[in-house]
C-alpha atoms as a PDB file:
ATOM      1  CA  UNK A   1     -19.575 254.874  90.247  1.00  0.00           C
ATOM      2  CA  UNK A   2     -20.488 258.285  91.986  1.00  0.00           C
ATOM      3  CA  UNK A   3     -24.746 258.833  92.131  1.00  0.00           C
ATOM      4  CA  UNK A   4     -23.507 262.571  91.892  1.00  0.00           C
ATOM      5  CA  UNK A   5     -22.033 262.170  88.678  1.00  0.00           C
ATOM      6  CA  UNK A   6     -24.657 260.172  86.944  1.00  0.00           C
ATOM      7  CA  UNK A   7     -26.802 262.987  85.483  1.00  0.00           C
ATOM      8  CA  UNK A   8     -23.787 264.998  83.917  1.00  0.00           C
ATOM      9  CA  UNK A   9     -22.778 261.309  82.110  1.00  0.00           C
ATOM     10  CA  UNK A  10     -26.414 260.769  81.146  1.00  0.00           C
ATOM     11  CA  UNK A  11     -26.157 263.872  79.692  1.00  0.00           C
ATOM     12  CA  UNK A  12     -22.956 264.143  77.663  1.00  0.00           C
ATOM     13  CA  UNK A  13     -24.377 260.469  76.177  1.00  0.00           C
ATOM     14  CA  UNK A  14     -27.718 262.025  74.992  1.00  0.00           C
ATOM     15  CA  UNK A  15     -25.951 264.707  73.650  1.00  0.00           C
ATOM     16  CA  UNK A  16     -23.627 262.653  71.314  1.00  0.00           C
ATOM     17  CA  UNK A  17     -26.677 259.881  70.314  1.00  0.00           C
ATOM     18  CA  UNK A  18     -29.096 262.827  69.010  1.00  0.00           C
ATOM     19  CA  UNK A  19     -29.084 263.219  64.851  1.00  0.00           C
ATOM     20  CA  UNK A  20     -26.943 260.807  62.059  1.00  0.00           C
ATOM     21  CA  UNK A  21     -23.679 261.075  61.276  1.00  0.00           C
ATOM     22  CA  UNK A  22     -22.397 261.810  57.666  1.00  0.00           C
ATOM     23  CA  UNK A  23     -21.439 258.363  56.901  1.00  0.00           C
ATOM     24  CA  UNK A  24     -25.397 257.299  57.791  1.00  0.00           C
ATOM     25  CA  UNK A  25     -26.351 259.550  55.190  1.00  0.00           C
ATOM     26  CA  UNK A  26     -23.670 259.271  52.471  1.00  0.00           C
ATOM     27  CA  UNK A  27     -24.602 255.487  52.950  1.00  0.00           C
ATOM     28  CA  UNK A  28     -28.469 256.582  52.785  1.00  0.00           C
ATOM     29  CA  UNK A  29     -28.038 258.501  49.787  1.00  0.00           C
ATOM     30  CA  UNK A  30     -26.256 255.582  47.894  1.00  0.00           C
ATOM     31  CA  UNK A  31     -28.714 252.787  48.555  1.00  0.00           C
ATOM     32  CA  UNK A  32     -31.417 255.131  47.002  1.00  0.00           C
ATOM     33  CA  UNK A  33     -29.400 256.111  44.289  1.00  0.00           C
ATOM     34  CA  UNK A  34     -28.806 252.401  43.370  1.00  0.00           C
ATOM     35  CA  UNK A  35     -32.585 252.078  43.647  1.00  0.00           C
ATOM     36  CA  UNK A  36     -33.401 254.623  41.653  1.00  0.00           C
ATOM     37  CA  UNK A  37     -31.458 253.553  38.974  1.00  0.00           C
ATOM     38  CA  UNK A  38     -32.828 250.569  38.492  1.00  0.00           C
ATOM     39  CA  UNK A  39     -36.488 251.644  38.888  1.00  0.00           C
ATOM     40  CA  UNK A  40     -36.224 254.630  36.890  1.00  0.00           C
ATOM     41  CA  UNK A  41     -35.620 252.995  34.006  1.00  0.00           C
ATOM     42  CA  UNK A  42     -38.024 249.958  34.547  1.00  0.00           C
ATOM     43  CA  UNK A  43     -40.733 252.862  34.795  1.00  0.00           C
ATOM     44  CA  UNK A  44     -40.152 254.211  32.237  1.00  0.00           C
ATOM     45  CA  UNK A  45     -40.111 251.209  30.003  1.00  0.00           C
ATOM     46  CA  UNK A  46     -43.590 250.519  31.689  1.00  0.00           C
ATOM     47  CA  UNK A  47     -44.765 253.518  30.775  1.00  0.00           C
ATOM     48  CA  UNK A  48     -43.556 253.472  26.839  1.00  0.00           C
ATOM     49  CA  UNK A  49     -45.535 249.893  27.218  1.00  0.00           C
ATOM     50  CA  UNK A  50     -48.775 251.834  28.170  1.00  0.00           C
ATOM     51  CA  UNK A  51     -48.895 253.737  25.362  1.00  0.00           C
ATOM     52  CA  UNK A  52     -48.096 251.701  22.470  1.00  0.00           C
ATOM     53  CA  UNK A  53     -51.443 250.270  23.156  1.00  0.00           C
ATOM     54  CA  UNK A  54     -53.086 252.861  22.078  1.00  0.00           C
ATOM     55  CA  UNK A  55     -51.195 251.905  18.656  1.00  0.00           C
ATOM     56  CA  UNK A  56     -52.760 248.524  18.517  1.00  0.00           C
ATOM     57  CA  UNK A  57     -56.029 249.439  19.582  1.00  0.00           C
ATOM     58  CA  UNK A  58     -56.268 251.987  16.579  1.00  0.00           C
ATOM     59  CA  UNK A  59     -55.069 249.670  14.087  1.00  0.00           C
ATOM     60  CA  UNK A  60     -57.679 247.295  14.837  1.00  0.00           C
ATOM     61  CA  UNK A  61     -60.172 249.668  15.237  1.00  0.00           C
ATOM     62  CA  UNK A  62     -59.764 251.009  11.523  1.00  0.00           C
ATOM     63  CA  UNK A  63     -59.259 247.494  10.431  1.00  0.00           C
ATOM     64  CA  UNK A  64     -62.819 246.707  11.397  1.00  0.00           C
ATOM     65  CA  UNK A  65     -63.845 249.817  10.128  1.00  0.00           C
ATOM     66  CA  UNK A  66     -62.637 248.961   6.628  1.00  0.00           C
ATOM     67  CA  UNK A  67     -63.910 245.889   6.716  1.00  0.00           C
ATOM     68  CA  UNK A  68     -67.171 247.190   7.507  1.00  0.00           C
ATOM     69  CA  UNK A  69     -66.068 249.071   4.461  1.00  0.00           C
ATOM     70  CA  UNK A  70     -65.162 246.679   2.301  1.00  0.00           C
ATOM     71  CA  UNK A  71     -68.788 244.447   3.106  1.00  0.00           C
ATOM     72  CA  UNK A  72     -70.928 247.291   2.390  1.00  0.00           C
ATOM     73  CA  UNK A  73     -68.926 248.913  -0.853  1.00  0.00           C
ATOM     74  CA  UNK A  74     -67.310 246.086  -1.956  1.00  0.00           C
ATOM     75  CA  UNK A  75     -63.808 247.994  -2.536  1.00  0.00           C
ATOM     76  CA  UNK A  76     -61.685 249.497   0.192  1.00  0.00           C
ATOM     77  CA  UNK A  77     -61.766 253.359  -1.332  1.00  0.00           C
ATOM     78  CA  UNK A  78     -63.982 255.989  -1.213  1.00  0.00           C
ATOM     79  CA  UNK A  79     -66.840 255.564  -3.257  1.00  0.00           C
ATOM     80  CA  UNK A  80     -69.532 257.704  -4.833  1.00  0.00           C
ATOM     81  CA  UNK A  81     -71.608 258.963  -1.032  1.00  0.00           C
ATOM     82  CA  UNK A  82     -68.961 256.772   1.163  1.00  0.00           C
ATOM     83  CA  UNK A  83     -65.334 257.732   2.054  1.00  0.00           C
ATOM     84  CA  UNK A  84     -63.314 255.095   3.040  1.00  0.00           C
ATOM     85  CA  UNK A  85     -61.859 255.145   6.946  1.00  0.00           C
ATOM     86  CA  UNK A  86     -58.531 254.923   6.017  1.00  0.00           C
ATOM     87  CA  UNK A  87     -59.037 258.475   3.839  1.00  0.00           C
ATOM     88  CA  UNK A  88     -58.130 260.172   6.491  1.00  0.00           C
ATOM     89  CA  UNK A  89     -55.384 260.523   9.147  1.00  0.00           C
ATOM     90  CA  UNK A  90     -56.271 259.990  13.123  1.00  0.00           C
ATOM     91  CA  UNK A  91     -54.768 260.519  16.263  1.00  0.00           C
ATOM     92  CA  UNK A  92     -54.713 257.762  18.949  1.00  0.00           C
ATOM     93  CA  UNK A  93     -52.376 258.871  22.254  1.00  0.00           C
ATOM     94  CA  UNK A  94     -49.227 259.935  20.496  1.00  0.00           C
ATOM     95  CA  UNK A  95     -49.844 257.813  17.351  1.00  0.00           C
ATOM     96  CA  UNK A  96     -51.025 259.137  14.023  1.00  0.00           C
ATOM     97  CA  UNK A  97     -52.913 256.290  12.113  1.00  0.00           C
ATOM     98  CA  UNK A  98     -53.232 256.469   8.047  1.00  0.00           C
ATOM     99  CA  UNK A  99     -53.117 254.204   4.927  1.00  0.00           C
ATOM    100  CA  UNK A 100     -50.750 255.917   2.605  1.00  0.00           C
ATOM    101  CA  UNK A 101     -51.918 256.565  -0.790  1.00  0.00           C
ATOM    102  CA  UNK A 102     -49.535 253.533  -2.641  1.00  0.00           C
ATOM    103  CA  UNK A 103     -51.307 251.401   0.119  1.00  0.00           C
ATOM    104  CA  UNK A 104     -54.842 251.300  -0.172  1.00  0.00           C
ATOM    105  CA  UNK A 105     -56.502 249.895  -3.548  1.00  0.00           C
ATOM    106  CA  UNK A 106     -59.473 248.050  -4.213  1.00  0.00           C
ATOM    107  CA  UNK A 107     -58.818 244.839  -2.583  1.00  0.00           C
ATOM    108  CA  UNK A 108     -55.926 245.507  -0.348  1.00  0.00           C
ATOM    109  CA  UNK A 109     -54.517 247.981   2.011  1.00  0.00           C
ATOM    110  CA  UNK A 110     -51.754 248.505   4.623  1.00  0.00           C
ATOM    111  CA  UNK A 111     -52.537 250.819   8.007  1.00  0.00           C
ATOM    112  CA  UNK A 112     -49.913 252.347   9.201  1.00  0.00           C
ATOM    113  CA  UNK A 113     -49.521 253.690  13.337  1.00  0.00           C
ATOM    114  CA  UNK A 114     -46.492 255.937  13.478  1.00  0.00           C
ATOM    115  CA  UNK A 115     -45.263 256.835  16.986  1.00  0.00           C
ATOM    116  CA  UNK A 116     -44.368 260.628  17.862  1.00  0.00           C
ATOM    117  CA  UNK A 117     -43.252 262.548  21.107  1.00  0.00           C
ATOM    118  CA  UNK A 118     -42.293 260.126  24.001  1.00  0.00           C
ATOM    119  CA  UNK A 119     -43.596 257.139  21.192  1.00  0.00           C
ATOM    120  CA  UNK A 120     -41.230 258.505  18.248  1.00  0.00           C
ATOM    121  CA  UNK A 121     -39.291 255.561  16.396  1.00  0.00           C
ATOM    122  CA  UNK A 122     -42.656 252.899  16.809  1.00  0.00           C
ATOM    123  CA  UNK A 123     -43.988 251.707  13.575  1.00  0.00           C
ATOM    124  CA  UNK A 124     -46.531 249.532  13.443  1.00  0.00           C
ATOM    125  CA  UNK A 125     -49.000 248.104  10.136  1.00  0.00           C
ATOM    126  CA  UNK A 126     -51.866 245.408  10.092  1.00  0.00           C
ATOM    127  CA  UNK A 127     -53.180 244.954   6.304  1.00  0.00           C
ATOM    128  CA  UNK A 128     -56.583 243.517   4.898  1.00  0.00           C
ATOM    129  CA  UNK A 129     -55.657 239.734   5.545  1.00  0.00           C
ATOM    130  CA  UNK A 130     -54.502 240.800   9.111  1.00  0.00           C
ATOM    131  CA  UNK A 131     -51.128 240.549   8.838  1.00  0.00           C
ATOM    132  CA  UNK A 132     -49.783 242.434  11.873  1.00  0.00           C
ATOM    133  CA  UNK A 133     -45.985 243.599  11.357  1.00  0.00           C
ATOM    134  CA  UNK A 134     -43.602 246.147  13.258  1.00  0.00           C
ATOM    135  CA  UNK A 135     -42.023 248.265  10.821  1.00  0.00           C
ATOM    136  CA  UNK A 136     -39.413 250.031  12.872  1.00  0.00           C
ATOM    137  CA  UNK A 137     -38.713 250.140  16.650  1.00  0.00           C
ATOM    138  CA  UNK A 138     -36.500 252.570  18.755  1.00  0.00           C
ATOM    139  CA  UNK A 139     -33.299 251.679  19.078  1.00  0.00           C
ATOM    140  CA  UNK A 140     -32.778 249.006  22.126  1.00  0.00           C
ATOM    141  CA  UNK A 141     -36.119 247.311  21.832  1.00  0.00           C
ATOM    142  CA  UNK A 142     -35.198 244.232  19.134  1.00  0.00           C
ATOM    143  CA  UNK A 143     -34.607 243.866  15.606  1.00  0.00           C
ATOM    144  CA  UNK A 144     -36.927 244.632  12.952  1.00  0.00           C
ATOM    145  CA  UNK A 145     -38.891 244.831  11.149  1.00  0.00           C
ATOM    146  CA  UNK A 146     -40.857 241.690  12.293  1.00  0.00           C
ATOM    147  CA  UNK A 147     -44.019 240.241  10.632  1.00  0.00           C
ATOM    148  CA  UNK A 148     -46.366 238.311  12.646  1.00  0.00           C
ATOM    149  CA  UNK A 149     -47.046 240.446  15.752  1.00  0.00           C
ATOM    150  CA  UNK A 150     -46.308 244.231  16.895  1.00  0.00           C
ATOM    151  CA  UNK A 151     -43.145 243.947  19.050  1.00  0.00           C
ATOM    152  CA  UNK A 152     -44.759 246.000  22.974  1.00  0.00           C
ATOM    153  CA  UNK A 153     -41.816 244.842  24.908  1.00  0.00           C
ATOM    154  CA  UNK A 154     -37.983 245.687  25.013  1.00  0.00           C
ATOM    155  CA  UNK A 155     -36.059 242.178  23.122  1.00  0.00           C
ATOM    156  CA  UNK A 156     -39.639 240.500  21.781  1.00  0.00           C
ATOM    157  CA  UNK A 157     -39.415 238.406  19.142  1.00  0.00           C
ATOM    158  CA  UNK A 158     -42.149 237.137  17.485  1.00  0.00           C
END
């Protein structure tokens, strides 16, 4: 090989080495499409977890609430001075938390934690003998309802 050449070939190989080609990329762009895909969802799913706690932390929040209730009134509805926690509706994260009228007497009553916004389709109850029970679940997260334990994860069975 010529020494006088050897600049003008170092050259024309630097010039074709610089950048990616398309098939780099294309190949690139597919791998993190595939990985999005699958993380995307998992997220998301983590997410949804995340906030059905604030479900269960309401329910037995009011449930202590009524039995506090219940110890000092000796009934679960409003009395004479007292008003019963479950009288009215509150708001935990996306969940609205009630006992319907047909479900709060004397000596018994049913909470109720209905899911709305990113939450909709989550139903979950817990009544005076602490009964926990999922009432209705999206659809793709298990069969219900289920008695025994509020369903937080996609295919949980209790």
């Amino acid at each position: 090989m010529n020494i006088a050449f050897t600049p003008l070939l170092l050259r024309t190989q630097r010039a074709f080495s610089l950048g990616f080609t398309l098939i780099e990329l294309m190949i690139t762009v597919a791998i993190i499409a595939i990985l999005a895909a699958v993380a995307l969802p998992a997220y998301s799913d983590y997410v949804t977890r995340g906030r059905l706690v604030d479900a269960t932390n309401a329910l037995a929040t009011v449930r202590a609430k009524m039995e506090q209730h219940y110890q000092d009134n000796r009934t679960y509805i409003s009395v004479t001075g007292y008003t019963s926690p479950c009288a009215t509706a509150q708001t935990a994260g996306t969940f609205s938390v009630q006992c319907k009228s047909g479900d709060l007497s004397d000596t018994a009553y049913v909470i109720t934690a209905t899911g709305s916004g990113t939450t909709a389709g989550f139903v979950y109850s817990i009544d005076q003998d602490g009964t926990q029970k999922t009432v209705t679940l999206p659809s793709g997260w298990g069969s219900y309802p289920q008695t025994g334990c509020w369903v937080q994860r996609k295919g949980q069975a209790c």
